[in-house]
Structures are given as C-alpha cells and as structure tokens.
N, C-alpha and C. Protein backbone atom coordinates (compact mmCIF):
# COMPACT_ATOMS: atom_id res chain seq x y z
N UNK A 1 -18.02 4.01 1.08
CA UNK A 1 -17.82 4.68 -0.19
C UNK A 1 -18.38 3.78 -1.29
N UNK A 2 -18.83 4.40 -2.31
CA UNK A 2 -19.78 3.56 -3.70
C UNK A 2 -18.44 3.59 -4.40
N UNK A 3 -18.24 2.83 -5.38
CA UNK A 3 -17.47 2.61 -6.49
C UNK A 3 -17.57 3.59 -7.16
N UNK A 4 -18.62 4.85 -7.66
CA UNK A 4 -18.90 5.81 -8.30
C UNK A 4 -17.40 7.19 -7.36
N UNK A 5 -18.15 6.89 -5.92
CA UNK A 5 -16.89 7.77 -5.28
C UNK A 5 -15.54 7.30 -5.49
N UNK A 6 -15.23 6.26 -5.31
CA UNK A 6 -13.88 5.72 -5.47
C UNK A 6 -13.10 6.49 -6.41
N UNK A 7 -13.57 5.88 -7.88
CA UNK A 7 -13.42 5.92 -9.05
C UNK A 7 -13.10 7.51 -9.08
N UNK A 8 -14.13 8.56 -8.79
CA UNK A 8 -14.09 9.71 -9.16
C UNK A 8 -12.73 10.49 -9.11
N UNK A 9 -12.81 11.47 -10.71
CA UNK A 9 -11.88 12.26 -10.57
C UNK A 9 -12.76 13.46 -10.26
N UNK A 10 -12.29 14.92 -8.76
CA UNK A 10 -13.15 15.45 -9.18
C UNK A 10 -12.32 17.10 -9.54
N UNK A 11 -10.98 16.51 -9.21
CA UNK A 11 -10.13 18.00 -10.46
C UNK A 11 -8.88 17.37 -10.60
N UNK A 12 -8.56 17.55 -12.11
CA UNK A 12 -7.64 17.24 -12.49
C UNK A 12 -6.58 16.86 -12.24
N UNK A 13 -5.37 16.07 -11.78
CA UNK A 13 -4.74 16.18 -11.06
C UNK A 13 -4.00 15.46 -9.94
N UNK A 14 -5.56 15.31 -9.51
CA UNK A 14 -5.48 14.84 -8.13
C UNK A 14 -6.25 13.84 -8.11
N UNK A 15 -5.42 12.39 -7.94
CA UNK A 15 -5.64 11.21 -7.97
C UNK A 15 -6.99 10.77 -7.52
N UNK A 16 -8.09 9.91 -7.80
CA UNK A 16 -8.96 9.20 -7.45
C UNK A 16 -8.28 8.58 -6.46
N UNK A 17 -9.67 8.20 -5.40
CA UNK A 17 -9.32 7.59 -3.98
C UNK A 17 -9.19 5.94 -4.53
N UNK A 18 -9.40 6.10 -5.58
CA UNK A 18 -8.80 4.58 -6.22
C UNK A 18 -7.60 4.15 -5.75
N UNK A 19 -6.41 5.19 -6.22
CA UNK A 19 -4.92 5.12 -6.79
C UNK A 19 -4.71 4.71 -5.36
N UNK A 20 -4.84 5.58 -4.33
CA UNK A 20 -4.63 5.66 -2.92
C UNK A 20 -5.26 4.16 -2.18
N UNK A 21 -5.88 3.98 -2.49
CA UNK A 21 -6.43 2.26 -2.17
C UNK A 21 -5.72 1.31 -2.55
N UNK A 22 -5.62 1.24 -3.79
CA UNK A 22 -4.79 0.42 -4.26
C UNK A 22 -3.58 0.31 -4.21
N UNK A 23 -2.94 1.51 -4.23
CA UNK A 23 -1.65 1.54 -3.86
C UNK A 23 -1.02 1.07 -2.77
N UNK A 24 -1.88 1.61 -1.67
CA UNK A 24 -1.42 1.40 -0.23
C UNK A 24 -1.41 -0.24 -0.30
N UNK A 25 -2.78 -1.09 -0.43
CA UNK A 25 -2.93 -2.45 -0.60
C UNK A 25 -1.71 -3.38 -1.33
N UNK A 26 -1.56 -2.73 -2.34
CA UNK A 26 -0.47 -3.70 -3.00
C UNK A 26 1.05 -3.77 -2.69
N UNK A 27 1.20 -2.39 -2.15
CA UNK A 27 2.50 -2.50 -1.94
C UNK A 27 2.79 -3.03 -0.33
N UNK A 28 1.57 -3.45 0.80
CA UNK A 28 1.82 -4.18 1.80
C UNK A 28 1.62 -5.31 1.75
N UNK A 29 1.42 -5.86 0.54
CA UNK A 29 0.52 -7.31 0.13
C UNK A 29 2.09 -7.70 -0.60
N UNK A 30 2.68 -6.72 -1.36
CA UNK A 30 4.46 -7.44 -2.47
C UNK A 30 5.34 -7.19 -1.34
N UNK A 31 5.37 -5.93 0.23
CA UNK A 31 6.59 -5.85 0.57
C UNK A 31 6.78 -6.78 2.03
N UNK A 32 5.35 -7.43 2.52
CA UNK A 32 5.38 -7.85 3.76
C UNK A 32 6.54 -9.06 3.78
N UNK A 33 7.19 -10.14 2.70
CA UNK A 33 7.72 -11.05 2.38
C UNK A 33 8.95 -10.66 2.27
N UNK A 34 9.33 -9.20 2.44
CA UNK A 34 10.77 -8.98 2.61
C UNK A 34 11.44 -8.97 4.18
N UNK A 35 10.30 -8.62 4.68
CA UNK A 35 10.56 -8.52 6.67
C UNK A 35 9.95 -9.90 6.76
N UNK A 36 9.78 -11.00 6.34
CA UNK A 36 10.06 -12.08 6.71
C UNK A 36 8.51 -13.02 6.72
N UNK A 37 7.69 -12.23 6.40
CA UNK A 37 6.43 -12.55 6.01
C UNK A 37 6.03 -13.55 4.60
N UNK A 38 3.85 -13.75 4.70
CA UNK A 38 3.94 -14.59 3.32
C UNK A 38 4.53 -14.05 2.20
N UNK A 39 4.42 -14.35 1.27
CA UNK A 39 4.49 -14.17 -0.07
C UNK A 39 3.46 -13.12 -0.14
N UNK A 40 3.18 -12.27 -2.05
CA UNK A 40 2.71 -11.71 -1.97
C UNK A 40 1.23 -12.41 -2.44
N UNK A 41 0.02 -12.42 -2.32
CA UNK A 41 -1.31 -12.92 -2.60
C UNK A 41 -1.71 -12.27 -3.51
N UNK A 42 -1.17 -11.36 -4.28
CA UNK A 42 -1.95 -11.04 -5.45
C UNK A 42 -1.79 -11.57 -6.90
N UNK A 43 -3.01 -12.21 -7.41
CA UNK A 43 -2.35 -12.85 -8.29
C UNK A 43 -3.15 -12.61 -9.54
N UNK A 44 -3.49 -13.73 -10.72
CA UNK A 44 -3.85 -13.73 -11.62
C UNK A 44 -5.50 -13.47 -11.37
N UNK A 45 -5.82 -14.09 -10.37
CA UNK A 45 -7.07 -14.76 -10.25
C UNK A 45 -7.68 -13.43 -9.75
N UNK A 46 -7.01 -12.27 -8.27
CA UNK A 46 -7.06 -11.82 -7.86
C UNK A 46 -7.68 -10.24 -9.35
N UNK A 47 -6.30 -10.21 -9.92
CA UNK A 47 -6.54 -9.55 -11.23
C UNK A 47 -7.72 -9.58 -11.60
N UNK A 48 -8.21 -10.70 -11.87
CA UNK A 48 -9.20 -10.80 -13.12
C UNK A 48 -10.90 -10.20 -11.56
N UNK A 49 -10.55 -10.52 -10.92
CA UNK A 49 -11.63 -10.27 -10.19
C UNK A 49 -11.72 -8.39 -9.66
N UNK A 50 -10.90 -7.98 -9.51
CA UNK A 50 -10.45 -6.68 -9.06
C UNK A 50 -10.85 -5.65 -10.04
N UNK A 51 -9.95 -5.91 -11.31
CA UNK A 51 -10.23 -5.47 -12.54
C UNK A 51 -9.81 -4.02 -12.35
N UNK A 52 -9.14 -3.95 -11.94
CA UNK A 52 -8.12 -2.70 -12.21
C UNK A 52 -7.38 -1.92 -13.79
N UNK A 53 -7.80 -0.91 -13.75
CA UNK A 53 -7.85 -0.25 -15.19
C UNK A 53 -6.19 -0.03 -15.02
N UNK A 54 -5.51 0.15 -14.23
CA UNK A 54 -4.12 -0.14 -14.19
C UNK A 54 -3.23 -0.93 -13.23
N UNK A 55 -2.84 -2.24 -13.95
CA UNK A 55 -2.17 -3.26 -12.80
C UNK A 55 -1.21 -3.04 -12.25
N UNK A 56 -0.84 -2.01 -11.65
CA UNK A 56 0.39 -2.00 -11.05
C UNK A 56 -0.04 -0.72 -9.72
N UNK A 57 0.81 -1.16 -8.95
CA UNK A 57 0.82 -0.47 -7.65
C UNK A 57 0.99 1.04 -7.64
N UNK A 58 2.07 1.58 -8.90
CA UNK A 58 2.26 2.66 -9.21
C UNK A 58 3.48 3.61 -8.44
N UNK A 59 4.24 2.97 -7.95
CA UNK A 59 5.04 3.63 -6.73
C UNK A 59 6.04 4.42 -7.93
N UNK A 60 6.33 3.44 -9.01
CA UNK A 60 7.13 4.37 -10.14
C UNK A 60 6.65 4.56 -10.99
N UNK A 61 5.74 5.06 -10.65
CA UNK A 61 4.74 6.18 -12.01
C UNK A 61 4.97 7.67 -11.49
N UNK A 62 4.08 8.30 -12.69
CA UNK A 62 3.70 9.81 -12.21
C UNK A 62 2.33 9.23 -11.93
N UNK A 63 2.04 10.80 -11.46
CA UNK A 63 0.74 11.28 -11.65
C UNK A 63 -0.38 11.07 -12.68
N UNK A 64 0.00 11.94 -13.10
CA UNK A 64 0.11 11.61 -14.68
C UNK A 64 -0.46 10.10 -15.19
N UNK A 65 -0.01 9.27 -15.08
CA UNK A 65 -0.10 7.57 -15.32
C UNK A 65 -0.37 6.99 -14.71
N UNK A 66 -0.90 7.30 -13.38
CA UNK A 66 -1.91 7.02 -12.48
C UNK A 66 -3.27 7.65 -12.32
N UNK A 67 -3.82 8.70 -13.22
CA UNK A 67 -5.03 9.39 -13.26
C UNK A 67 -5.93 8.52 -13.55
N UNK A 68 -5.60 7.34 -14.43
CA UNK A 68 -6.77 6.79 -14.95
C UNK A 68 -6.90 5.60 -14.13
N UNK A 69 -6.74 5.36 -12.86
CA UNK A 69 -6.65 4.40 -12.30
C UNK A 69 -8.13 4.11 -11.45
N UNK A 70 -8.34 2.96 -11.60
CA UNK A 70 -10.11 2.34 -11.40
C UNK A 70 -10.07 1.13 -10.67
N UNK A 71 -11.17 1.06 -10.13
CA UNK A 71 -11.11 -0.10 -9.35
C UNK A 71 -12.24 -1.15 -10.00
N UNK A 72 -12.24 -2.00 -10.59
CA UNK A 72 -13.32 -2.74 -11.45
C UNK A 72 -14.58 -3.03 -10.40
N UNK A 73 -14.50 -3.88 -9.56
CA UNK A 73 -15.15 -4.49 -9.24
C UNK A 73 -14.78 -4.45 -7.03
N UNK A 74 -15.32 -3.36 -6.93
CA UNK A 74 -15.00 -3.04 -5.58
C UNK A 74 -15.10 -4.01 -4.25
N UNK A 75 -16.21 -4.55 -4.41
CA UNK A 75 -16.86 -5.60 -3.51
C UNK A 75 -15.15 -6.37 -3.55
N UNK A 76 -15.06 -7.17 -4.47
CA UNK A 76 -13.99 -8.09 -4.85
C UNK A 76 -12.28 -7.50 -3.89
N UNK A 77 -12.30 -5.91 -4.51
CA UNK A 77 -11.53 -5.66 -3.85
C UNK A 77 -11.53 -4.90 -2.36
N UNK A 78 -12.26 -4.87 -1.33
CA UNK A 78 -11.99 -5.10 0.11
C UNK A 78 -11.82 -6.13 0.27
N UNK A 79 -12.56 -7.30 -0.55
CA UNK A 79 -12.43 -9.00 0.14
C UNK A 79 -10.76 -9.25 0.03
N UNK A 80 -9.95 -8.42 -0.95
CA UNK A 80 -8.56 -8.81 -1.05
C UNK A 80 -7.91 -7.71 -0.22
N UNK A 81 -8.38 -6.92 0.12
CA UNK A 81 -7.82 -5.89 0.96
C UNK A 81 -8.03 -6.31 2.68
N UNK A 82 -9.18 -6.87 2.74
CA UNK A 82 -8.99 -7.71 4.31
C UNK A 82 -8.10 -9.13 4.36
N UNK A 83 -8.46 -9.31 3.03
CA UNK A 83 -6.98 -10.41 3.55
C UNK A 83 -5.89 -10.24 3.17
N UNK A 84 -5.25 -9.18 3.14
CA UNK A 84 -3.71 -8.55 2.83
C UNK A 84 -3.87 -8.07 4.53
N UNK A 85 -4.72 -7.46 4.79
CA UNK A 85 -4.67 -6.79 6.20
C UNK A 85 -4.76 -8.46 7.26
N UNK A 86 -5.41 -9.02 6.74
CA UNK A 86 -5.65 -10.11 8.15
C UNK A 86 -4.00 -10.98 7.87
N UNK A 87 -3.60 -11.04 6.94
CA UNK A 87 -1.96 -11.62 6.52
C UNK A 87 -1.11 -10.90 7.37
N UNK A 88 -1.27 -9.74 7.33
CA UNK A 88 -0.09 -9.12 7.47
C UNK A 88 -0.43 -8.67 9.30
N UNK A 89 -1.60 -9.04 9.88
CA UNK A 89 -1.87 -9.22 11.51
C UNK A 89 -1.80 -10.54 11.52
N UNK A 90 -1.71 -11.45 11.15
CA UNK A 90 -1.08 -12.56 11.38
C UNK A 90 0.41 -12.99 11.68
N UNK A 91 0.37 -12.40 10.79
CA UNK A 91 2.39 -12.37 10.67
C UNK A 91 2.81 -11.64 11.64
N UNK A 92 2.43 -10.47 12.04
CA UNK A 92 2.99 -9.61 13.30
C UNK A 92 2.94 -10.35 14.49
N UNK A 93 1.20 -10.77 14.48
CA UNK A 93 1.03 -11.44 16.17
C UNK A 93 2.06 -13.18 15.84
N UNK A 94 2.44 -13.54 15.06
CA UNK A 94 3.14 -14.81 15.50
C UNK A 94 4.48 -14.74 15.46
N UNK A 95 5.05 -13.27 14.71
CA UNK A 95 6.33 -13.38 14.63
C UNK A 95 7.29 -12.93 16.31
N UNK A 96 8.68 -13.58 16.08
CA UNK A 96 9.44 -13.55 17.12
C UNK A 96 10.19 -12.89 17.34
N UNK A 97 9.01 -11.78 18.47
CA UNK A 97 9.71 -10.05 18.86
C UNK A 97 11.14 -9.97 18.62
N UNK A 98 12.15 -10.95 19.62
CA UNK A 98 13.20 -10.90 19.21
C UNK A 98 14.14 -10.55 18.18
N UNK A 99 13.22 -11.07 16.60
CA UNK A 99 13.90 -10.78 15.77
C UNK A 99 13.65 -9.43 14.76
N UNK A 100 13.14 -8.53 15.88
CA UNK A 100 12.42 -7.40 15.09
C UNK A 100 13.69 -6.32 14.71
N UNK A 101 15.42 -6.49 14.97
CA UNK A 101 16.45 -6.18 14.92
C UNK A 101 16.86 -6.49 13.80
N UNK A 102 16.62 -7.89 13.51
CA UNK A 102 17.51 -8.20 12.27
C UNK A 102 17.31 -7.41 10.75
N UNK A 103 18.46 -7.64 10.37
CA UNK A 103 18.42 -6.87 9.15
C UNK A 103 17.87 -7.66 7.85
N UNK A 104 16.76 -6.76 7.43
CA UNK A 104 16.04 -7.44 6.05
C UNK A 104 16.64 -7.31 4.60
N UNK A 105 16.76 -5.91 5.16
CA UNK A 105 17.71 -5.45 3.31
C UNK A 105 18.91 -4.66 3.49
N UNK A 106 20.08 -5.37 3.26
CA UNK A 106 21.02 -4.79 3.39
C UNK A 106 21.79 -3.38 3.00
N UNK A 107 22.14 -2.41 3.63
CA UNK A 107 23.38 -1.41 3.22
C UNK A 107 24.68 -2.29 2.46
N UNK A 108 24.88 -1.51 1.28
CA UNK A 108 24.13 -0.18 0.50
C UNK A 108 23.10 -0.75 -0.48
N UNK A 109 22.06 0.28 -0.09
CA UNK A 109 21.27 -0.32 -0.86
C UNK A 109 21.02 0.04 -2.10
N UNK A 110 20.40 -0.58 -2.93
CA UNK A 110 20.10 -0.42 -4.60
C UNK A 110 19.35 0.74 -4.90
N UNK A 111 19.20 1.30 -6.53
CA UNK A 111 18.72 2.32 -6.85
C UNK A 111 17.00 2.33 -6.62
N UNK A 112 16.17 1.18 -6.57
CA UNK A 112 14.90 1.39 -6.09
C UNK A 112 14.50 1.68 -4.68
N UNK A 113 15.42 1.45 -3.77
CA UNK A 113 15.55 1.56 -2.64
C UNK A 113 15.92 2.79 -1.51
N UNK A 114 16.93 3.21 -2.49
CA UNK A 114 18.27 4.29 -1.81
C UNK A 114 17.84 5.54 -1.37
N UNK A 115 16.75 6.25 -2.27
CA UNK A 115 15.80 7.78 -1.53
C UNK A 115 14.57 7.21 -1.42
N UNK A 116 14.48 5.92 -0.52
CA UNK A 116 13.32 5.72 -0.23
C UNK A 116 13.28 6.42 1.45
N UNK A 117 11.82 6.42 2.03
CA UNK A 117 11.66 6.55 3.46
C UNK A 117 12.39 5.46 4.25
N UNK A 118 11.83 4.15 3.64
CA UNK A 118 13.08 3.35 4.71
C UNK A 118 14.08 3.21 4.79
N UNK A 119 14.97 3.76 3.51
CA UNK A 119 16.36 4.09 3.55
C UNK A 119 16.69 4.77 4.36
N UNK A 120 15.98 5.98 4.82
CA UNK A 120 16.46 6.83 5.48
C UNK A 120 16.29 6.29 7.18
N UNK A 121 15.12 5.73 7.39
CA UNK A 121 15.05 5.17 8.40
C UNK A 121 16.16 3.98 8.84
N UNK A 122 16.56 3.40 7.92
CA UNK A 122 17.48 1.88 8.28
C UNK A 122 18.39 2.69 8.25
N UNK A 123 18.98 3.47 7.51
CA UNK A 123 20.25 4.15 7.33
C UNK A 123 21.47 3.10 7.18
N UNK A 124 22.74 3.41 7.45
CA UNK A 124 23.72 2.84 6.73
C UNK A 124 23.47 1.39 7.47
N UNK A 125 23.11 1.13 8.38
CA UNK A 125 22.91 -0.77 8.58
C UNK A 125 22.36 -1.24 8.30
N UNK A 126 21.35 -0.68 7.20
CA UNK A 126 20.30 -1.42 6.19
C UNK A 126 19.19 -1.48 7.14
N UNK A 127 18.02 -2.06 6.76
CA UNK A 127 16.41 -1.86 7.12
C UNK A 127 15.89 -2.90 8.35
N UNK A 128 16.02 -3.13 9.20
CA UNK A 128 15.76 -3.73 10.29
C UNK A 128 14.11 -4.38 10.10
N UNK A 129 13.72 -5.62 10.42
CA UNK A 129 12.40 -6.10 10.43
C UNK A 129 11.40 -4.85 11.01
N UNK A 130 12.04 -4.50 12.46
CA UNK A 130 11.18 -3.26 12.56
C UNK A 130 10.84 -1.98 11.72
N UNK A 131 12.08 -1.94 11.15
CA UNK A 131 11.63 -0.67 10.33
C UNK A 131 11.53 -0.95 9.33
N UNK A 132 11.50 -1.99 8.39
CA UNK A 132 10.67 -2.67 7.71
C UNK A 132 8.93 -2.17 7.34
N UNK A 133 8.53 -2.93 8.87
CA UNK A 133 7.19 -3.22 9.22
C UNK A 133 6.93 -1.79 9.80
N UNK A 134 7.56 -0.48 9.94
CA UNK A 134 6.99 0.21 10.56
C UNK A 134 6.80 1.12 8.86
N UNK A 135 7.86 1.20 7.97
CA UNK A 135 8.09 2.31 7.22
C UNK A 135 6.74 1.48 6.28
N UNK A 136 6.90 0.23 5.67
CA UNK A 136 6.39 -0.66 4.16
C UNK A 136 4.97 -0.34 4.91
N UNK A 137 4.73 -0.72 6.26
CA UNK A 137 2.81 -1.04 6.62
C UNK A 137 2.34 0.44 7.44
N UNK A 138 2.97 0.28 8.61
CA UNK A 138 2.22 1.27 9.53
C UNK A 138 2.60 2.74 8.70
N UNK A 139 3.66 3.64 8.86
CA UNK A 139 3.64 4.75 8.29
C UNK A 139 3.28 5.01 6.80
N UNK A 140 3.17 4.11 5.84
CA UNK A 140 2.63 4.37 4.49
C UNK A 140 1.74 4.34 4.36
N UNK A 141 0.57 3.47 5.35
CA UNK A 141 -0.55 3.31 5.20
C UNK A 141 -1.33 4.74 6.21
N UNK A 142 -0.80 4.82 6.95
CA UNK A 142 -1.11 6.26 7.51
C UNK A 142 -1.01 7.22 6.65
N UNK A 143 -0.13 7.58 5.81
CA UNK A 143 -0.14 8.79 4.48
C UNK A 143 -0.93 8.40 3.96
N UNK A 144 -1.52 7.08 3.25
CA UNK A 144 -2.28 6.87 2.12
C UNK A 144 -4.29 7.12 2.93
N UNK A 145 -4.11 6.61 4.02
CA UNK A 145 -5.23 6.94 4.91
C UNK A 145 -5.41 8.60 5.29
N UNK A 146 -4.26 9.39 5.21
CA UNK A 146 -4.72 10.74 5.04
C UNK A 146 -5.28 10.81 3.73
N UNK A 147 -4.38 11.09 3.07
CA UNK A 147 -4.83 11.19 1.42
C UNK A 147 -6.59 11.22 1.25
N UNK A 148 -6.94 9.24 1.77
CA UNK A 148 -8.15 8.90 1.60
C UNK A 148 -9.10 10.03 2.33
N UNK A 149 -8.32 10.31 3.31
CA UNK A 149 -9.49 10.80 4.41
C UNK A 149 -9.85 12.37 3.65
N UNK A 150 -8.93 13.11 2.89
CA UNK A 150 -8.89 14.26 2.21
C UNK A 150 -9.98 13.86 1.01
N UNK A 151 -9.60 13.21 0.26
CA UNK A 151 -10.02 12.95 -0.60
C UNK A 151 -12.00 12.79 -0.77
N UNK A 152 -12.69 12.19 0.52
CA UNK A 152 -13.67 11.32 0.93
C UNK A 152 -13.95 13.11 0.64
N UNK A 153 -13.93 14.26 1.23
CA UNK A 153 -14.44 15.18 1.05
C UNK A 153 -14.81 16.02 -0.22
N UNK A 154 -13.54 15.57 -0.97
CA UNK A 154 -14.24 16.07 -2.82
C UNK A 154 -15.30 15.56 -2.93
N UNK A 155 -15.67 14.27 -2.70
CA UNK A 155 -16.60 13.35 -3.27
C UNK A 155 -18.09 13.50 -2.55
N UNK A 156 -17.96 14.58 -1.57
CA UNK A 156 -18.99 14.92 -1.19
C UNK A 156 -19.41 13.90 0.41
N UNK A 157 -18.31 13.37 0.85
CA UNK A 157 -18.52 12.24 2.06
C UNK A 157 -17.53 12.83 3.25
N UNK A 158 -18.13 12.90 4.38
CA UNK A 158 -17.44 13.40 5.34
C UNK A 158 -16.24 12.70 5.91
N UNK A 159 -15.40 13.17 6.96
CA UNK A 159 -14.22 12.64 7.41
C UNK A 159 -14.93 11.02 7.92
N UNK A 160 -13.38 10.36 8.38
CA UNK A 160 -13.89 8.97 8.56
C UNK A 160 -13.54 9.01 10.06
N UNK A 161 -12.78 10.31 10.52
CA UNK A 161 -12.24 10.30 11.93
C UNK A 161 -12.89 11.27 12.68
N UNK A 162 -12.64 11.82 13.67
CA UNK A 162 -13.17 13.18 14.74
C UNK A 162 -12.19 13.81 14.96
C-alpha cells in the first residue's frame, strides 16, 4: 500500500486504513507490559518520526475524531510496526508457558476495562496472561486485519488473502 492509499478517505465515515494501522499497532505496543511483557516502545522519538496527524491510539474516541487520522511518514512507521511485532514474538517465544494462568488484571475491574472484550473473556477472575495475549494481540489484531483487508478494496487494491 502507498501512503496516498493509507491516508485515503474514500466515503465519509469510514475510517482511513490509517486509523486501523495505527490503532491495532499501538495498542499491542502500550498493552503487551500488562501480561508481563516490555514496556511500551513508543515514544517521543518514535512520534516525531511517524508523524501522526493524531497521537493517540484512539480506542476512546469516536469516529468522528478519528477521521482525520494520517500516517506522516509511512516507511518510518512499518519500521515501528515490525518492531512492536518482533517484541511482542519475542516475549511469547521466551515466556514461561506455565504462567499463561496467572492473573494480570484483577476482578473487579475498573471503568476502562469493565465492557471491554477481555472483560468478558477473563470474567469474574480477572484476565489471565492467556487471555490477555489472546484478547490485547491475537483477536484485535485479527478485527483490525479484517477492517484493513475491507478497506484495501475502496482504495482500489485487491484482498491480501484467498
């Protein structure tokens, strides 16, 4: 995809494959450090290179306040998007299966938390490393990878799958 596709809005509405990039990226890059992972890597430096027309991940926005969302400088951002992805396959392949039970965020949980998907998944014993790592990486990034894959077709670019 060109930065021209990314960027594009092509009806009203309905988010640029920006929002959906970025979104997915940032919020596995701030939540991997709650299931027991690094810290998050996005930083100042990261900012200024990315250049995002809106700095924030957007999970509590609308629509609406995510329309104008851009990706500055694209190149810049896969180079931070493979290493949020190579972090967060790092952390999986060294962490200790064993502790894929324990509980990350406790019941009851708080108002940013409480009608989330992994709420519902951890349910009243709070969020388990596994479901953690299954709800924050694997299943969100699968919605946001539909989205993309929908999206690649406004822009005039075919599916990315068969």
């Amino acid at each position: 995809m060109s930065l021209e596709q990314v960027n594009a809005v092509v009806v009203d509405g309905t988010l640029p494959i920006a929002f959906s990039l970025v979104h997915q990226v940032l919020i596995e890059d701030a939540t991997l450090v709650f299931a027991g992972g690094p810290n998050s890597q996005y930083d100042d430096t990261w900012r200024a290179r990315i250049g995002l027309a809106i700095d924030d991940h957007g999970k509590e926005r609308s629509v609406a306040e995510m329309m104008d969302q851009r990706i500055g400088d694209y190149g810049a951002f896969l180079e931070f998007q493979h290493l949020v992805f190579e972090s967060t396959e790092s952390f999986v392949r060294t962490m200790d299966p064993t502790t894929l039970g324990d509980i990350v965020v406790a019941a009851p949980y708080g108002p940013s938390v409480a009608n989330t998907f992994s709420a519902r998944v951890g349910g009243p014993n709070g969020i388990s490393r596994s479901d953690a790592l299954e709800s924050w990486i694997y299943q969100h990034a699968l919605r946001h990878m539909g989205e993309i894959e929908h999206a690649r077709s406004l822009v005039g670019l075919g599916g990315m799958t068969s």
